[in-house]
Protein backbone atom coordinates (compact mmCIF):
# COMPACT_ATOMS: atom_id res chain seq x y z
CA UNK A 1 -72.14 -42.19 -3.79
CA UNK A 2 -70.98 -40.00 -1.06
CA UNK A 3 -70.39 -36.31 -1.65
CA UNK A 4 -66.97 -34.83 -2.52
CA UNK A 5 -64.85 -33.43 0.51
CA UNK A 6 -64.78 -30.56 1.32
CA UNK A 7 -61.75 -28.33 1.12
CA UNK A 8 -62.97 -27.05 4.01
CA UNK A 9 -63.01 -30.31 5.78
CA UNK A 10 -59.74 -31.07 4.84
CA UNK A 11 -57.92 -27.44 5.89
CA UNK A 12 -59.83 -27.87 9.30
CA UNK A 13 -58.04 -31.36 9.49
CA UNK A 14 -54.52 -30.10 8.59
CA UNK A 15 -55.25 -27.41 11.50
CA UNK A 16 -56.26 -30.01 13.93
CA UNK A 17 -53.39 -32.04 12.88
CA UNK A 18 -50.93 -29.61 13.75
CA UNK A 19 -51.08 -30.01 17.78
CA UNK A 20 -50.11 -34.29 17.09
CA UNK A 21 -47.48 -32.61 15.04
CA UNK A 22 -45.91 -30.81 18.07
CA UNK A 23 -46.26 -33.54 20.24
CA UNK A 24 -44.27 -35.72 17.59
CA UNK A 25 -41.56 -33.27 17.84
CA UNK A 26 -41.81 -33.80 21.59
CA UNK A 27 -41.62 -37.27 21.34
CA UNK A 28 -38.44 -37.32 18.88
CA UNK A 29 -36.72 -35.15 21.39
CA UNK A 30 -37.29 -37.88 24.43
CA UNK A 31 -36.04 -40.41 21.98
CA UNK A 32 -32.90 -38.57 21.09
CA UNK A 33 -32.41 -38.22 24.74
CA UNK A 34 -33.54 -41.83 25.48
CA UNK A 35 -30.96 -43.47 22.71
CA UNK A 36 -28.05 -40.95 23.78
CA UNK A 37 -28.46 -42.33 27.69
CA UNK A 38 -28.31 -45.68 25.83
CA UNK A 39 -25.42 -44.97 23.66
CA UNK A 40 -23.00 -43.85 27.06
CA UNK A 41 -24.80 -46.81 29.29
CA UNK A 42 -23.56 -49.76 26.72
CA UNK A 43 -20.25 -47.64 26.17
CA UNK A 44 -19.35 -47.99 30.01
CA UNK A 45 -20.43 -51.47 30.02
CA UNK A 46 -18.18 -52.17 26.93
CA UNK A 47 -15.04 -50.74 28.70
CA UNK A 48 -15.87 -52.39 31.87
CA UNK A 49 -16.01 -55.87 29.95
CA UNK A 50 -12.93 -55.26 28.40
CA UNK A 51 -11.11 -54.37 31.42
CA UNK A 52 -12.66 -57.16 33.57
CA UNK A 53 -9.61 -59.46 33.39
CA UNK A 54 -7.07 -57.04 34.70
CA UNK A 55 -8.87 -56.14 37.75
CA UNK A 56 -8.50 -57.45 41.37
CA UNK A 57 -10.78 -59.28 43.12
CA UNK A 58 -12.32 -56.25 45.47
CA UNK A 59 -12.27 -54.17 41.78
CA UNK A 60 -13.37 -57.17 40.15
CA UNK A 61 -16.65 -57.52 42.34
CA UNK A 62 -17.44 -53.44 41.97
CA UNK A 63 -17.36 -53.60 38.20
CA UNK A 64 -19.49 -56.71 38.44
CA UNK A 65 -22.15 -54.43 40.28
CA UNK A 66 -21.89 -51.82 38.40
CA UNK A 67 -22.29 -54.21 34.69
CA UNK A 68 -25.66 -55.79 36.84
CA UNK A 69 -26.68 -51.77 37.16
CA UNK A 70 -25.72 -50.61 33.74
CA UNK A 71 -27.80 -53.86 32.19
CA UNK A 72 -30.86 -52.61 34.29
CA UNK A 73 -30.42 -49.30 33.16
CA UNK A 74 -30.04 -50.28 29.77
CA UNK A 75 -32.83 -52.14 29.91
CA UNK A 76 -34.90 -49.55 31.13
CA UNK A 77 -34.05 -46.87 28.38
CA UNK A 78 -34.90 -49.28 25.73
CA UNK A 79 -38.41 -49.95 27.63
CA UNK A 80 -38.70 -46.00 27.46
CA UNK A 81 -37.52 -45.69 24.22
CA UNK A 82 -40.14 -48.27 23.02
CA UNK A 83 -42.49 -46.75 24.80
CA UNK A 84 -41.75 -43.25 23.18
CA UNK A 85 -41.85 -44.79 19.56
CA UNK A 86 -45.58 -46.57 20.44
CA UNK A 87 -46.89 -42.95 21.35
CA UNK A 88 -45.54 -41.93 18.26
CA UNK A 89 -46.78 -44.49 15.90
CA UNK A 90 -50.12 -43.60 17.93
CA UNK A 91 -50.32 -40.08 16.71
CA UNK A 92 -49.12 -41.30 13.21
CA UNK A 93 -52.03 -42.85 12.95
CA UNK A 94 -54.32 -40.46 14.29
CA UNK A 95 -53.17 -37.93 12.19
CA UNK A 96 -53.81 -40.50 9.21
CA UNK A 97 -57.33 -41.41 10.67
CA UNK A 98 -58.44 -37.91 11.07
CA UNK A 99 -57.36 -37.50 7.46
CA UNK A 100 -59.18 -40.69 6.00
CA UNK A 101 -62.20 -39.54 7.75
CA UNK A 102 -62.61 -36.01 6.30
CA UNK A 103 -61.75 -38.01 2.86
CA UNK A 104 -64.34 -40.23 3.17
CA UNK A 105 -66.91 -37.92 5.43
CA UNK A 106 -67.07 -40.97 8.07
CA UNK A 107 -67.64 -40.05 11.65
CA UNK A 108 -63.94 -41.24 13.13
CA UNK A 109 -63.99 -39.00 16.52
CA UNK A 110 -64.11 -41.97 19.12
CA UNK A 111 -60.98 -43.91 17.23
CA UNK A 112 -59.55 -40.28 17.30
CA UNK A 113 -59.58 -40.01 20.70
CA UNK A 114 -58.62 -43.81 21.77
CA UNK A 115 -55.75 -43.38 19.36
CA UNK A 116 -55.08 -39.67 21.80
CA UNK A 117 -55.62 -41.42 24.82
CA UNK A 118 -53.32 -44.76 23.82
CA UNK A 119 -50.44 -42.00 22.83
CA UNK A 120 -50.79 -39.83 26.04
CA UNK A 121 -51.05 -42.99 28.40
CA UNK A 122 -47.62 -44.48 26.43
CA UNK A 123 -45.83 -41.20 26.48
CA UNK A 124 -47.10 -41.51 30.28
CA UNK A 125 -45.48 -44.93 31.07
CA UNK A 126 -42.14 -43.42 28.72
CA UNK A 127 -41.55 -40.56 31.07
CA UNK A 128 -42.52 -42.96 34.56
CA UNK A 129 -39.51 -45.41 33.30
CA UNK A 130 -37.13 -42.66 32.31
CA UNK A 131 -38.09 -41.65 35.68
CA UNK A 132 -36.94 -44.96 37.20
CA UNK A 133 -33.51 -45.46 34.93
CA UNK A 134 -32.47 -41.31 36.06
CA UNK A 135 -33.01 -42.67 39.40
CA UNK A 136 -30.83 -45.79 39.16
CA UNK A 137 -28.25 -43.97 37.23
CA UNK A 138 -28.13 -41.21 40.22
CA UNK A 139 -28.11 -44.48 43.02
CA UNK A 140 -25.42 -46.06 40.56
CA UNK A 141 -22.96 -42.61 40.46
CA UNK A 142 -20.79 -43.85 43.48
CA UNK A 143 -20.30 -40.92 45.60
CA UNK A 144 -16.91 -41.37 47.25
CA UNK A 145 -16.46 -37.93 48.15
CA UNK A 146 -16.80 -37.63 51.87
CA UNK A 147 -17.08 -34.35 54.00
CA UNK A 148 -13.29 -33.98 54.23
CA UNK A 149 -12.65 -33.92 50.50
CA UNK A 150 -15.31 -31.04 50.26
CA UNK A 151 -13.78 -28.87 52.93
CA UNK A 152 -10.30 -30.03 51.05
CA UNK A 153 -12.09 -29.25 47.54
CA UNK A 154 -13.43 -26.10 48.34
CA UNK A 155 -9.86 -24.67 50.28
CA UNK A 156 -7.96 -25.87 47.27
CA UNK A 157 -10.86 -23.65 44.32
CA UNK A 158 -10.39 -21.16 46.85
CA UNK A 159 -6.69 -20.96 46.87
CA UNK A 160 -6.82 -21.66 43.49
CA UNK A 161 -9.05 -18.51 42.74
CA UNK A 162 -7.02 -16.61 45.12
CA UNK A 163 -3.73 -16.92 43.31
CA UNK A 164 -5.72 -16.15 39.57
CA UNK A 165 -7.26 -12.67 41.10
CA UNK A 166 -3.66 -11.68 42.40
CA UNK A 167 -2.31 -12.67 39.04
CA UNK A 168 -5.19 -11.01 36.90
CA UNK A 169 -4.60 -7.40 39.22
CA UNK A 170 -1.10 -7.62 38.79
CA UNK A 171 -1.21 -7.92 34.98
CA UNK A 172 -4.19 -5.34 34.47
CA UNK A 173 -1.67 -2.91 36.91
CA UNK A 174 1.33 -3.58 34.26
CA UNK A 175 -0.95 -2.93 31.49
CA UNK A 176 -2.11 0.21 32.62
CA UNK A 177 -0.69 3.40 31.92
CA UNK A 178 0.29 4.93 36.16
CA UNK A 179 -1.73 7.77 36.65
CA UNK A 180 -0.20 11.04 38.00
């Protein structure tokens, strides 16, 4: 019968286990991230569905580009977000491994480390398709603005902050007591 663990076995586990633990956290954070992109990509397709009908045919044929872009974009967040959960359930189960063998005082350092390297490489291919869907999301963010509108934008801010300094001076000038 095998001896008794250790309670020092087991604290030195709990200590190891607390760097998977972090990473979790990690992990969590890209999926919160991951399912928010989600949540805004099927909300635009859902209003450009609904509003298909009513457009023209030159609008019609934009919004048909842009659902073909949103559905590859959606398709790539849930790729990442699978991704993201697989790393996760990785270190789940090293955690639990590393446990079960300071229980049961079996050598488990090689399925340790597979189970490390299979989480890594899968949080790996989760940030390379996030990657790829920020990428299509910044080709798919039309751009209309030419050079004009800048020079147009940036006169109008300017006038625009012009006419709030000369209205801040003249009201800190009123609210001042004159000086003699």
């Amino acid at each position: 019968m095998p001896a008794a663990p250790h309670f020092q076995d087991i604290a030195h586990v709990i200590q190891l286990a607390i760097a998977p633990v972090f990473l979790l956290t990690a992990i969590a954070t890209i999926i919160n991230v991951l399912i928010a992109r989600l949540a805004r990509a099927v909300d635009r397709r859902r209003v450009l569905e609904e509003h298909l009908p009513e457009y023209g045919e030159e609008r019609r044929a934009a919004a048909l580009r842009e659902l073909a872009m949103l559905n590859r974009r959606i398709t790539l967040v849930i790729w990442a977000a699978a991704l993201a959960v697989l790393s996760a359930l990785f270190i789940c189960v090293l955690i639990g491994t590393a446990f079960v063998g300071a229980v049961v005082a079996i050598d488990l350092s090689k399925t340790v480390a597979f189970l490390f390297i299979a989480a890594v490489m899968a949080l790996t291919l989760c940030l390379m398709v996030f990657l790829h869907e920020i990428s299509v999301a910044a080709v798919s963010a039309r751009q209309t603005v030419g050079p004009q509108a800048f020079a147009r934008k940036n006169a109008t801010a300017q006038a625009k902050y012009a006419t709030e300094s000369a209205t801040s001076a003249a009201a800190s000038r009123a609210e001042s007591p004159a000086s003699d």
